[in-house]
N, C-alpha and C. Protein backbone atom coordinates (compact mmCIF):
# COMPACT_ATOMS: atom_id res chain seq x y z
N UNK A 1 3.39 -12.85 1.71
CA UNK A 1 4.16 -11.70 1.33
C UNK A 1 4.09 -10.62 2.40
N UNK A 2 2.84 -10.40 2.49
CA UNK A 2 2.82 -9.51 4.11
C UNK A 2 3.63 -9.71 5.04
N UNK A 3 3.66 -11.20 5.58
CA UNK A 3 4.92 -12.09 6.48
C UNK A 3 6.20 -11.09 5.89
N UNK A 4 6.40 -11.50 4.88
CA UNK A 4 7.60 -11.26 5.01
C UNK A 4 8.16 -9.26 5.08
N UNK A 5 7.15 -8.59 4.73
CA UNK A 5 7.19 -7.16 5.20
C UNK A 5 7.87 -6.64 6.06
N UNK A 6 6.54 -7.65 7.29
CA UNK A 6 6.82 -7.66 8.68
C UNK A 6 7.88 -7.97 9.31
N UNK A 7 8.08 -8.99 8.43
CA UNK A 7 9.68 -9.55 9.16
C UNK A 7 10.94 -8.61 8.63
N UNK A 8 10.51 -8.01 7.46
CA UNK A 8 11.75 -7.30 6.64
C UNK A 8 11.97 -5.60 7.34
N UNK A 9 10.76 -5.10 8.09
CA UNK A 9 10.74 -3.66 8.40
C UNK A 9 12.02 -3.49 9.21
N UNK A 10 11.82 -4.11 10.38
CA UNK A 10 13.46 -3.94 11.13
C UNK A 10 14.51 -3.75 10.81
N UNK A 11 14.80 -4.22 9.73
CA UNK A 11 16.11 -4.33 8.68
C UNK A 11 16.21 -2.57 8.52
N UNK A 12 14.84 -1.76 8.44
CA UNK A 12 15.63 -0.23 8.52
C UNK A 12 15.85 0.49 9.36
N UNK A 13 16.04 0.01 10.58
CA UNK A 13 16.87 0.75 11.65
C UNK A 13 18.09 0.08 11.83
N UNK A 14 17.87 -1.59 11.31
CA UNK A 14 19.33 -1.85 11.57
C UNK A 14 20.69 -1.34 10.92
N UNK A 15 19.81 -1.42 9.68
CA UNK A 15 21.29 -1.66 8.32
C UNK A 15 22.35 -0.38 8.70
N UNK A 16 23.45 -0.84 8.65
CA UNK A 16 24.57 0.04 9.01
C UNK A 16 25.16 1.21 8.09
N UNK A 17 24.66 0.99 7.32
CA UNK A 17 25.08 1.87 5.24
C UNK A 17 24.05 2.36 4.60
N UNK A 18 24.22 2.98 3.93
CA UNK A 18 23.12 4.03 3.13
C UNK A 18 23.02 2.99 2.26
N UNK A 19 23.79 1.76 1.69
CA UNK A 19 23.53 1.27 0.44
C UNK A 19 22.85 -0.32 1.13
N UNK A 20 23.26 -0.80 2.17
CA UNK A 20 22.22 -1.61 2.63
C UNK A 20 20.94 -1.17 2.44
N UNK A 21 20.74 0.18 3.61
CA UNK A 21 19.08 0.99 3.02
C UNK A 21 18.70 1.08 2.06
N UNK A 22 19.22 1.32 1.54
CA UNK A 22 18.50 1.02 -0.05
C UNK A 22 18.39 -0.07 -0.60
N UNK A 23 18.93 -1.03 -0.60
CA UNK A 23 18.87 -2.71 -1.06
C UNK A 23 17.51 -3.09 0.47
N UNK A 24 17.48 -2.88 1.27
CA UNK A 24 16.21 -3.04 2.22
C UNK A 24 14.56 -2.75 1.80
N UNK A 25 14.87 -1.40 1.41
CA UNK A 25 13.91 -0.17 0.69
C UNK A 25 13.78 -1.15 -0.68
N UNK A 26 14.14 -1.20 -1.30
CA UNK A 26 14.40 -1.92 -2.58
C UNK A 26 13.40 -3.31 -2.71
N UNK A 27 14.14 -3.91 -1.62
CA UNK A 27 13.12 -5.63 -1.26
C UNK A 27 12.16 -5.34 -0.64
N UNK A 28 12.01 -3.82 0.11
CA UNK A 28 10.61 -4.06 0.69
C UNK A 28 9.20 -3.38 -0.66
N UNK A 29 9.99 -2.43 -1.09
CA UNK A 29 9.11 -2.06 -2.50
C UNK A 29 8.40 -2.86 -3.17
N UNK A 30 9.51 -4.10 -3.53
CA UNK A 30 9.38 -5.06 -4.23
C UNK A 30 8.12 -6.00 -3.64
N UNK A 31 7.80 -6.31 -2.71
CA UNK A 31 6.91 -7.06 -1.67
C UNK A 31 5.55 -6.46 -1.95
N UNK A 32 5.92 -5.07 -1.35
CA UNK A 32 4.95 -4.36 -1.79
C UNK A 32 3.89 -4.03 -3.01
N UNK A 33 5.09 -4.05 -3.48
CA UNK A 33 4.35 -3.49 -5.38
C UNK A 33 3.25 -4.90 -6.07
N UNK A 34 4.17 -6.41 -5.46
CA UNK A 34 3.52 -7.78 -5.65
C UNK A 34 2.07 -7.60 -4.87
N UNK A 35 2.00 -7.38 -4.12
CA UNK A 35 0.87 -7.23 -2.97
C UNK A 35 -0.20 -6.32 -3.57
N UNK A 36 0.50 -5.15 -3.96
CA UNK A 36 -0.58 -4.17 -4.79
C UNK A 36 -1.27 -4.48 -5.59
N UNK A 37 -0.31 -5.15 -6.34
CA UNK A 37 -1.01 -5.94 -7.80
C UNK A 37 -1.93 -7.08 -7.50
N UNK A 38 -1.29 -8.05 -7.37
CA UNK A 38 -2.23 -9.27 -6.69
C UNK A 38 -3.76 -8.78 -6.57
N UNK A 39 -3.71 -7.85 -5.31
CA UNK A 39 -4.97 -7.67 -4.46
C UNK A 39 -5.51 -6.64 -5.73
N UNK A 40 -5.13 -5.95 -6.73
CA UNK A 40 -5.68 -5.13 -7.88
C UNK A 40 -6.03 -5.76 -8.92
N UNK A 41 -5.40 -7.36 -9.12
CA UNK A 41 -5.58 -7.77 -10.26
C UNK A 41 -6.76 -8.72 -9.53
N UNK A 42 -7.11 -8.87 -9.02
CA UNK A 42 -8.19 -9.90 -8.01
C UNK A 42 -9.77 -8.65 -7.79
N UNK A 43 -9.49 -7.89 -7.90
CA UNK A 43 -10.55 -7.06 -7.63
C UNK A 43 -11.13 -6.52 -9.06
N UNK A 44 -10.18 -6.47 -10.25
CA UNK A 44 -10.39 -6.01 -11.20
C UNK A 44 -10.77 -7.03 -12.03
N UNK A 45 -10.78 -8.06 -11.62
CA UNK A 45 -11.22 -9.78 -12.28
C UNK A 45 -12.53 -9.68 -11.92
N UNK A 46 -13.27 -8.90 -10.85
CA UNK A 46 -14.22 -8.97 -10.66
C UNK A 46 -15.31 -8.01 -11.23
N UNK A 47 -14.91 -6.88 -11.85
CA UNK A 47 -15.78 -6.64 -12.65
C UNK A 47 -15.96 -7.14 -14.26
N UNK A 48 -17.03 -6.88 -14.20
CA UNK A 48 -17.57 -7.12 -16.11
C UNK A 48 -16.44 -7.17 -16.95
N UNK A 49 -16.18 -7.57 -18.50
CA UNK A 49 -15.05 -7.49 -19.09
C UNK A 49 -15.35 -5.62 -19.56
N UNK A 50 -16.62 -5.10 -19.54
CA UNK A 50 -16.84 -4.05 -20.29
C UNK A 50 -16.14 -2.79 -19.40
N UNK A 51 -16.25 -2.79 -17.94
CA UNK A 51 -15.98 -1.87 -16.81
C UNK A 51 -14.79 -2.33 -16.47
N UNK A 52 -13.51 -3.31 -17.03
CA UNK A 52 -12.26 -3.35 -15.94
C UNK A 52 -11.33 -2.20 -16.10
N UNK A 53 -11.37 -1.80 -17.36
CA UNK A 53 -10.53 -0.15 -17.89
C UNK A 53 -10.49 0.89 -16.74
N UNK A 54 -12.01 0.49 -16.87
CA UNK A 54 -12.56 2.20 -15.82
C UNK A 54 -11.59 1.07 -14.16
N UNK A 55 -12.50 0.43 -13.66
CA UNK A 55 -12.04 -0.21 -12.48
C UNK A 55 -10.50 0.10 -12.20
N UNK A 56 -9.67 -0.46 -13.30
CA UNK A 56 -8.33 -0.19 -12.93
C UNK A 56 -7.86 1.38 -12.88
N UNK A 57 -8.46 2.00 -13.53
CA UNK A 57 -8.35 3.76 -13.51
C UNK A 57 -8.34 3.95 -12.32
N UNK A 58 -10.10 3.46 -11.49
CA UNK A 58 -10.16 4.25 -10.79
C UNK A 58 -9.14 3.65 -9.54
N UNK A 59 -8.81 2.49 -9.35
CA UNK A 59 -8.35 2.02 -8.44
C UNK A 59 -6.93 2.81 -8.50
N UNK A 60 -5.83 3.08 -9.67
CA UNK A 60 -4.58 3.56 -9.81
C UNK A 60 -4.89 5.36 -9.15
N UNK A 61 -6.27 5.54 -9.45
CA UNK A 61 -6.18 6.76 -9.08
C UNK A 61 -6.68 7.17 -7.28
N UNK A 62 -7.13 6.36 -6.90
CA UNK A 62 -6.97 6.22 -5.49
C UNK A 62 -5.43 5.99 -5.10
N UNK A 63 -5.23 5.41 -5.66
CA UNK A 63 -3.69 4.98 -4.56
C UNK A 63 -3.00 6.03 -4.96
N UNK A 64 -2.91 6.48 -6.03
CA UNK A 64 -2.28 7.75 -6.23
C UNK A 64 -2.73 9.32 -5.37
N UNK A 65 -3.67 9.03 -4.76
CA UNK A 65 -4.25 10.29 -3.98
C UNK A 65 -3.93 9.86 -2.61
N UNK A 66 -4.00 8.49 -2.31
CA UNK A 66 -3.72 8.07 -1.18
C UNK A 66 -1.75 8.67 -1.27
N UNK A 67 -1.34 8.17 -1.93
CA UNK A 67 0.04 8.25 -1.89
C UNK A 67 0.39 10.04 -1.65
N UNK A 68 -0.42 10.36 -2.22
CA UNK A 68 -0.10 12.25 -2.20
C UNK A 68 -0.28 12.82 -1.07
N UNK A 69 -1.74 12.23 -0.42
CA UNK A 69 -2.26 12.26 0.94
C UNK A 69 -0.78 12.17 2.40
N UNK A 70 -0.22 11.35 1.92
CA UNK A 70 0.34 11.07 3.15
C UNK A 70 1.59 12.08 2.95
N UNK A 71 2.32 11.09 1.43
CA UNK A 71 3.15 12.22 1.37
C UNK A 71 3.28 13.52 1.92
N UNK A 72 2.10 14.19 1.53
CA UNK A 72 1.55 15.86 2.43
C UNK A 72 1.81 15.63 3.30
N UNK A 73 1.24 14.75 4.33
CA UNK A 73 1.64 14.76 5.74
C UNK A 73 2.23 14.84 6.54
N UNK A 74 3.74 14.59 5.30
CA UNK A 74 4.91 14.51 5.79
C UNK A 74 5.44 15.75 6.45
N UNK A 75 5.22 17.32 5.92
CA UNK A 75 5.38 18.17 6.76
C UNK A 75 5.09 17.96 7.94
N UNK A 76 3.69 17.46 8.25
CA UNK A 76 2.88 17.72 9.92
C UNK A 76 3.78 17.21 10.42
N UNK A 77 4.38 16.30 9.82
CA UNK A 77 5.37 16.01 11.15
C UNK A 77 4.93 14.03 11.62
N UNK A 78 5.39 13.03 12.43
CA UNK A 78 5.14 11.54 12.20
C UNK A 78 3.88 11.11 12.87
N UNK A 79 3.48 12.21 13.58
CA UNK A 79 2.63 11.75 14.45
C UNK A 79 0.91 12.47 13.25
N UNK A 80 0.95 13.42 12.63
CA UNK A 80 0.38 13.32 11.27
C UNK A 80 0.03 12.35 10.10
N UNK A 81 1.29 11.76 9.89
CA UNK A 81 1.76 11.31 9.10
C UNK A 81 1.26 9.53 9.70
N UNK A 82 1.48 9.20 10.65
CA UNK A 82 0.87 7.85 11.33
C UNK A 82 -0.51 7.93 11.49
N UNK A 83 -1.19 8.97 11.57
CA UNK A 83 -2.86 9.16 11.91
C UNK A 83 -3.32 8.79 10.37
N UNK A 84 -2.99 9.75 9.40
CA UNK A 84 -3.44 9.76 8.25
C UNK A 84 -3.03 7.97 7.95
N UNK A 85 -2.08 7.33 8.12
CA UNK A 85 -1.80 6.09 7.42
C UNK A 85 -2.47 5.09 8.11
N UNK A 86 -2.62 5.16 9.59
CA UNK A 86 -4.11 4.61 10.37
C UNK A 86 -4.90 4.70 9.62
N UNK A 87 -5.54 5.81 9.52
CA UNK A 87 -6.77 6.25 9.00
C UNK A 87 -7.16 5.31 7.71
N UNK A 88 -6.19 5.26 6.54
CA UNK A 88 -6.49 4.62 5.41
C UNK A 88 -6.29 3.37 5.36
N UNK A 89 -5.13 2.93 6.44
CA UNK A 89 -5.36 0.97 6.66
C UNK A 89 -6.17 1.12 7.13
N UNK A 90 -7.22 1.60 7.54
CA UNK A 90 -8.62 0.88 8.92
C UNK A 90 -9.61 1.15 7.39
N UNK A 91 -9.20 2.12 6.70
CA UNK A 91 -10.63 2.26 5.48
C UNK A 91 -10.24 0.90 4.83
N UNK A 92 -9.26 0.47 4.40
CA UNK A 92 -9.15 -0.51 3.60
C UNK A 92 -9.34 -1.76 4.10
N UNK A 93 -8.91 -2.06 5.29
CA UNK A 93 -9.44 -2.74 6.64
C UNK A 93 -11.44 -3.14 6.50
N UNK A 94 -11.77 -1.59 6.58
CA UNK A 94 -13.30 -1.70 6.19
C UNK A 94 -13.58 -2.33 5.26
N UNK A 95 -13.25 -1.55 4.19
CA UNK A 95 -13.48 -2.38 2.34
C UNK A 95 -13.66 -3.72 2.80
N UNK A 96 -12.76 -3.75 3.05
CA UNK A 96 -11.73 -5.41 2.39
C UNK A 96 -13.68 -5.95 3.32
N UNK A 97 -13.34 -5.67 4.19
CA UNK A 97 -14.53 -6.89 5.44
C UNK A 97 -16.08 -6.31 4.55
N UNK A 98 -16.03 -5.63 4.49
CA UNK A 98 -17.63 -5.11 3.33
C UNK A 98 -17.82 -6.01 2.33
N UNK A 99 -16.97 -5.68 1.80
CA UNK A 99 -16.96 -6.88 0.59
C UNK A 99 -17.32 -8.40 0.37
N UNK A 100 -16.53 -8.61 1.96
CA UNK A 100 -16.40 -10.27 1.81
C UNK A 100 -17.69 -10.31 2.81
N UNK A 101 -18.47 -9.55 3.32
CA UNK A 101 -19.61 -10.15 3.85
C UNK A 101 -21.10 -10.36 2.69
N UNK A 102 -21.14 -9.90 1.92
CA UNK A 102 -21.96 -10.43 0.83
C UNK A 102 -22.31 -11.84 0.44
């Protein structure tokens, strides 16, 4: 699914119409949102049956701060806005490799 992200990003400088962009935006959401879940429903399998409530809380409420985070950024301007989104793929980057070295 990532594959196909990657392969799908180009598609928004190409598309010639506001309504292509949006049918682009649309399929790439869609990729996305699968990806979110997946990797949320795989992490939240891993706690206790008693803690997955909280787990999924807290996880919806990270991405939701993450999402606000950048959003903000959007004033600074792209070169803001690319640091901050560095910044949180390399944390998740971290996670992810923390985890799996156990």
């Amino acid at each position: 699914m990532c594959g196909a992200c990657v392969l799908l990003s180009p598609l928004v400088y190409i598309a010639q119409s506001e309504t292509a962009l949006y049918v682009v935006e649309a399929v790439y959401r869609v990729f996305i949102t699968l990806v979110f879940f997946s990797v949320g429903l795989n992490v939240v399998d891993t706690y206790p049956h008693n803690l997955r409530c909280t787990a999924h809380g807290l996880i919806l409420s990270v991405t939701y701060m993450g999402g606000a985070i950048v959003r903000g950024a959007g004033d600074g301007g792209a070169i803001v806005s690319a640091i901050v989104c560095a910044a949180l793929g390399a944390a998740a980057t971290g996670s992810a490799l923390a985890s799996n070295i156990h």
